[in-house]
Protein backbone atom coordinates (compact mmCIF):
# COMPACT_ATOMS: atom_id res chain seq x y z
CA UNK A 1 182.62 -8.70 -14.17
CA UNK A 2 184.75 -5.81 -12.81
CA UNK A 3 185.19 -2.33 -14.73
CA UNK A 4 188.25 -2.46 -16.84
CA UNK A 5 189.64 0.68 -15.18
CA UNK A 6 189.22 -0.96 -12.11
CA UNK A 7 191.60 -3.60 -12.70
CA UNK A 8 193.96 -1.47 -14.65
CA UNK A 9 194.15 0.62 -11.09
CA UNK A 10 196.51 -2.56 -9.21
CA UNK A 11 198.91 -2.55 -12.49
CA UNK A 12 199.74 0.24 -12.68
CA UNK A 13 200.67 0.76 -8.66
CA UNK A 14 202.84 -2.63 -8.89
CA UNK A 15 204.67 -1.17 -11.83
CA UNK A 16 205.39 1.99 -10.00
CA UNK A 17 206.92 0.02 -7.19
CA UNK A 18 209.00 -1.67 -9.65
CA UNK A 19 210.03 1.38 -11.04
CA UNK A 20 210.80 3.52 -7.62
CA UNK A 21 212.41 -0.07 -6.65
CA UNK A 22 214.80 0.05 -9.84
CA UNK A 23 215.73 3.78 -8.89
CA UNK A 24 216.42 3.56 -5.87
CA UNK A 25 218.40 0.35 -5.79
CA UNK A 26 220.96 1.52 -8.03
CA UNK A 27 223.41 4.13 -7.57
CA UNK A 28 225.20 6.20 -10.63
CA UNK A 29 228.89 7.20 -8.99
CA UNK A 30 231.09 9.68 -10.86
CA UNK A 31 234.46 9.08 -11.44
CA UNK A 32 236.41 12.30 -10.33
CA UNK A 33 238.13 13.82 -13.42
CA UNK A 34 241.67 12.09 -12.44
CA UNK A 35 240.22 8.88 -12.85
CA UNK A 36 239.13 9.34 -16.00
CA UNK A 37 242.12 10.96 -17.20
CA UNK A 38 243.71 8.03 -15.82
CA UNK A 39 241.65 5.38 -17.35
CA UNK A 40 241.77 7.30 -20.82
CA UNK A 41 245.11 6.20 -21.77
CA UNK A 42 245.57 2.81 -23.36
CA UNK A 43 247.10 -0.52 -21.99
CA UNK A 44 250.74 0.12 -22.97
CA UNK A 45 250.86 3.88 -23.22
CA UNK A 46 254.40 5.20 -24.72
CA UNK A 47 254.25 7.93 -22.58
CA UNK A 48 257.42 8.55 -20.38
CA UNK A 49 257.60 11.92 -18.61
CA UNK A 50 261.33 10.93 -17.21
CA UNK A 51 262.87 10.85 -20.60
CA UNK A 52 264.52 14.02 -21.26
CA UNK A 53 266.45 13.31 -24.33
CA UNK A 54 267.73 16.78 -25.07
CA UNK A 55 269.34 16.38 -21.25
CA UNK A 56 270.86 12.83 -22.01
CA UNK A 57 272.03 13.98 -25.63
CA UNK A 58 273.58 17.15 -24.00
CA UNK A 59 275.22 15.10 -21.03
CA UNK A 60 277.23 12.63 -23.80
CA UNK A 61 277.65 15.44 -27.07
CA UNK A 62 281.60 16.60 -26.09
CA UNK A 63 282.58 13.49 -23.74
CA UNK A 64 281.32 10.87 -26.00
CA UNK A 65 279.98 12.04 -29.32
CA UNK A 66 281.99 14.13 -30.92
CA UNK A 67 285.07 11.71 -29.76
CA UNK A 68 284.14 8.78 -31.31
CA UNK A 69 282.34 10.25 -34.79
CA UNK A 70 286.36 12.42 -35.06
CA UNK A 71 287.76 8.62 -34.74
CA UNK A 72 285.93 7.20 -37.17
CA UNK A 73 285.96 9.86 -39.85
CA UNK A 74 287.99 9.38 -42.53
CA UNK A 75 289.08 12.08 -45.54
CA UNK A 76 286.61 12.06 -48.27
CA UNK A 77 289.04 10.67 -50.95
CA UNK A 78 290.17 8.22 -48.71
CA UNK A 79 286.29 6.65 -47.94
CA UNK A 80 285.90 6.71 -51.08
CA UNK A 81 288.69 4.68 -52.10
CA UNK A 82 288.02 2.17 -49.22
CA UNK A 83 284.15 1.67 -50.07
CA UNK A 84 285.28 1.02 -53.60
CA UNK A 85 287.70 -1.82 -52.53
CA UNK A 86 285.55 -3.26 -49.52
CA UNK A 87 282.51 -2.04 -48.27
CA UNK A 88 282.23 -3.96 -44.97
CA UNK A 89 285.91 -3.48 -43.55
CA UNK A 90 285.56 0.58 -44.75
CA UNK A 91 282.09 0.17 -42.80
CA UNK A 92 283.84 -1.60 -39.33
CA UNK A 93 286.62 0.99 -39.00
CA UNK A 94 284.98 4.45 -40.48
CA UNK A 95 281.54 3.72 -38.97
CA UNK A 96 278.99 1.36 -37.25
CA UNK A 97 275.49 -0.07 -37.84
CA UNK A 98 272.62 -0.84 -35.72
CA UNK A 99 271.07 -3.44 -37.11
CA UNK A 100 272.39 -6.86 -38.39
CA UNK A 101 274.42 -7.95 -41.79
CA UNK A 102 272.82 -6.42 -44.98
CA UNK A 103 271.92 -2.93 -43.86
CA UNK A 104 273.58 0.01 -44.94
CA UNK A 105 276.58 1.92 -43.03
CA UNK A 106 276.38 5.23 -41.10
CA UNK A 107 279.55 6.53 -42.16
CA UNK A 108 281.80 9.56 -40.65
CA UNK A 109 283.43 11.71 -43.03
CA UNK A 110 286.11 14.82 -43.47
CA UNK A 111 285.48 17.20 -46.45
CA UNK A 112 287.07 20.55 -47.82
CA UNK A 113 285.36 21.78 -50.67
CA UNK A 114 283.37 25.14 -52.34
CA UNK A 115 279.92 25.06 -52.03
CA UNK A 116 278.41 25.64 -55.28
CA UNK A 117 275.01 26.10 -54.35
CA UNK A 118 272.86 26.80 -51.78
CA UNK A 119 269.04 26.49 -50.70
CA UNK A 120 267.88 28.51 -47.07
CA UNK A 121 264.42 28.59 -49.22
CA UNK A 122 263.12 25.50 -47.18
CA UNK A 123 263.16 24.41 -43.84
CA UNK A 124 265.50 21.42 -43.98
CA UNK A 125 267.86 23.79 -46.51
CA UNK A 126 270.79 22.04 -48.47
CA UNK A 127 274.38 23.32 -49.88
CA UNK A 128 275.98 21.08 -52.53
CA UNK A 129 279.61 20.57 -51.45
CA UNK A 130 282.48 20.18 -54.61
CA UNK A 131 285.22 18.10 -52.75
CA UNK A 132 287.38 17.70 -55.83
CA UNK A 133 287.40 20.62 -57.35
CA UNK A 134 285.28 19.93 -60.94
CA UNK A 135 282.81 22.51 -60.11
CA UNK A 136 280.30 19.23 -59.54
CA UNK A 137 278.62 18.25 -56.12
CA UNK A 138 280.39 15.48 -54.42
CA UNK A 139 278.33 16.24 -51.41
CA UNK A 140 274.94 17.24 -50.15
CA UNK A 141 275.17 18.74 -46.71
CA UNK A 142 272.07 19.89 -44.25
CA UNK A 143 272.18 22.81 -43.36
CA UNK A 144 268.53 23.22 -41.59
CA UNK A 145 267.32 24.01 -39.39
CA UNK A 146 265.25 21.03 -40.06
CA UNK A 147 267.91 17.99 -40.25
CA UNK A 148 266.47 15.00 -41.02
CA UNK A 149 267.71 11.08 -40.79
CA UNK A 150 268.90 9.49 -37.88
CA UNK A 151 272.63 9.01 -38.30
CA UNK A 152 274.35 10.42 -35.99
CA UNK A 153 272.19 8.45 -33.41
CA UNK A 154 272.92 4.99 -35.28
CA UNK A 155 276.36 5.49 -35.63
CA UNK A 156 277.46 6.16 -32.12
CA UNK A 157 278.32 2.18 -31.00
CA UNK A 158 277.34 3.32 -27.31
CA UNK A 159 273.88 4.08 -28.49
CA UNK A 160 271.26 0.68 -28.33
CA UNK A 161 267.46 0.58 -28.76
CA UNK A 162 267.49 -2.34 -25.72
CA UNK A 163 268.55 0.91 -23.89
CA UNK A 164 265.32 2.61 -24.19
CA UNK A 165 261.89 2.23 -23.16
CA UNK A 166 260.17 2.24 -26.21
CA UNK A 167 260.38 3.12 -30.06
CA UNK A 168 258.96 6.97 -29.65
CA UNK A 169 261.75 7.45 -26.79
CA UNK A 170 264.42 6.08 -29.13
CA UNK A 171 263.28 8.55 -32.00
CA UNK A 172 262.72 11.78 -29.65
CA UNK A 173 266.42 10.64 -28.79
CA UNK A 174 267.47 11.03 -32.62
CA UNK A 175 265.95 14.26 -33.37
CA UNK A 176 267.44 15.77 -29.90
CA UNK A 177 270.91 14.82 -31.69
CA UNK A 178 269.81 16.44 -34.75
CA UNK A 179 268.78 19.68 -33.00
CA UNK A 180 272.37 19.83 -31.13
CA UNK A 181 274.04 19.44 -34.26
CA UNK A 182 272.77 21.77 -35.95
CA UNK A 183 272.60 24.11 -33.10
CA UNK A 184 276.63 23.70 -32.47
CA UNK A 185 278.05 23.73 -36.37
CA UNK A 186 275.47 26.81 -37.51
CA UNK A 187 275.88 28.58 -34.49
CA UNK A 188 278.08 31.05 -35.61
CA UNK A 189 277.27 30.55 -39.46
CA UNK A 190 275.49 33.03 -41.41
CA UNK A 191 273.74 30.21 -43.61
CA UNK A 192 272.31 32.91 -46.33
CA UNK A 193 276.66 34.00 -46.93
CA UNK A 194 277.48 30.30 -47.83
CA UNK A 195 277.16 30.03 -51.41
CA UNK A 196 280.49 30.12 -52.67
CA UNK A 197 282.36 29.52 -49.74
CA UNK A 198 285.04 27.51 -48.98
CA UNK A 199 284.42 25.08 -45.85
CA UNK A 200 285.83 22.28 -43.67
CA UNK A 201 282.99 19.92 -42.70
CA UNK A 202 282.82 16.95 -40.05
CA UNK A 203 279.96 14.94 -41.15
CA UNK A 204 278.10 11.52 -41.09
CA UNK A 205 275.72 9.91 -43.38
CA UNK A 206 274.04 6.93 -44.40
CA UNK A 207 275.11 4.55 -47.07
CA UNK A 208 277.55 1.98 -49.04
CA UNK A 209 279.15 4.58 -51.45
CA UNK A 210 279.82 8.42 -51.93
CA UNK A 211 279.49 8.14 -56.03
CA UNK A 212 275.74 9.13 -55.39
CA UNK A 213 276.18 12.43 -53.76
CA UNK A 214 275.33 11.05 -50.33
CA UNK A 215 273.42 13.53 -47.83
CA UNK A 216 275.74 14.51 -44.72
CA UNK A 217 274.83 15.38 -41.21
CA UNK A 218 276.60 18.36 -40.62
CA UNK A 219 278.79 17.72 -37.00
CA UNK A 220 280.83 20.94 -37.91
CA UNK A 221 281.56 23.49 -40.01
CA UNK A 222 284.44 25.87 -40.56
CA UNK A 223 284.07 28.62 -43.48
CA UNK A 224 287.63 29.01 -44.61
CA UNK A 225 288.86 32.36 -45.46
C-alpha cells in the first residue's frame, strides 16, 4: 500500500491544471464607460434631447396662440349665460377639448373686475377676481409664478398628443406654455400692488360652469387705472 501523502501528491497537480486551465481560458473584458452608460437606460427610454418645448411654444405664442384663445373668449357674463343654456354648443364655439365626449371644456374667457384678495405668500399665488361687482369672487386667477393645469395646452385645437413622441414630451410642452404665460401677463405687474385693483384679464380654464369660482390661466393682464 502507498503512503497517503503520496497519492494525495497527483490530485492535487491535476487540480492545479484545472484551475490555471479555467484562468487562462477565459477572458474578463471591460466595457468602456460609454457602453455602459449606453446600456444603462431602459428598452423604451422617454428621453428626447431634440425636444425643445420652450423653442416650439415660443415659435407658435403670438402667430398661433394668442389668436385663437382671443377668438374663442367670450365676456364673462356672456359664458356664463351660454353654459347655463347648453354646455356643449358654449364648449364648441368658446373652447375645445382633447379628449372624446364626456370630458370637461377648456374654456377662454374675458373678465373686468376688483380683485378682492390676494395671496404672493405661496409659490403658485392666487387673486380672487369680483366680476359683478358684489364684493364676492367670481374668479380665481394664477398669478404664480408657479401656474399649474394644463389648459392653455388642451385648448389650442392645433395642439395633438399623436404629435409628440411620448407622454413626458407632451407635459414638458404644457408647463413651457405655463411659464410663457406667466412670463408675458406679469411681466410688467407688480403682483404684491394687486389687491384692490381693478384689472382686465384674458384667461382660460377648465370646466362646465363658472358658478364654482373656476381657476383661470392668466393669458393677460391689464391693471386699470
Amino acid at each position: 500500500m502507498y503512503p497517503i501523502h503520496t497519492l494525495r501528491l497527483p490530485c492535487l497537480l491535476l487540480a492545479a491544471a484545472t484551475l490555471s486551465l479555467a484562468v487562462t481560458g477565459c477572458r474578463i473584458e471591460r466595457k468602456p464607460a460609454v457602453d455602459l452608460q449606453k446600456t444603462a437606460a431602459p428598452a423604451g427610454s422617454f428621453e428626447n434631447k431634440s425636444f425643445n418645448p420652450k423653442a416650439d411654444v415660443q415659435a407658435m405664442w403670438e402667430a398661433k396662440v394668442l389668436p385663437a384663445i382671443s377668438a374663442m373668449a367670450a365676456d364673462f357674463p356672456e359664458l356664463r349665460r351660454a353654459l347655463q343654456a347648453d354646455v356643449a354648443a358654449a364648449g364648441a364655439r368658446h373652447g375645445h377639448r382633447q379628449q372624446a365626449e364626456g370630458a370637461p371644456w377648456n374654456l377662454a374667457v374675458r373678465m373686468t373686475g376688483r380683485l378682492v384678495e390676494v395671496d404672493t405668500e405661496l409659490s403658485a399665488g392666487v387673486a380672487m377676481m369680483d366680476v359683478d361687482g358684489d364684493g364676492k369672487a367670481d374668479a380665481e386667477l394664477q398669478i404664480g409664478p408657479v401656474i399649474r393645469g394644463t389648459t392653455i395646452r388642451d385648448i389650442l385645437p392645433f395642439i395633438s398628443f399623436t404629435s409628440y413622441a411620448n407622454q413626458i414630451d407632451f407635459a414638458q410642452l404644457a408647463n413651457a406654455f405655463n411659464d410663457k404665460a406667466y412670463e408675458e401677463a406679469f411681466r410688467s405687474v407688480d403682483r404684491t400692488k394687486l389687491q384692490g385693483a381693478n384689472v382686465q384679464v384674458l384667461g382660460v380654464f377648465t370646466g362646465d360652469s363658472v358658478e364654482n369660482v373656476p381657476t383661470i390661466t392668466v393669458i393677460s393682464i391689464k391693471v386699470l387705472p
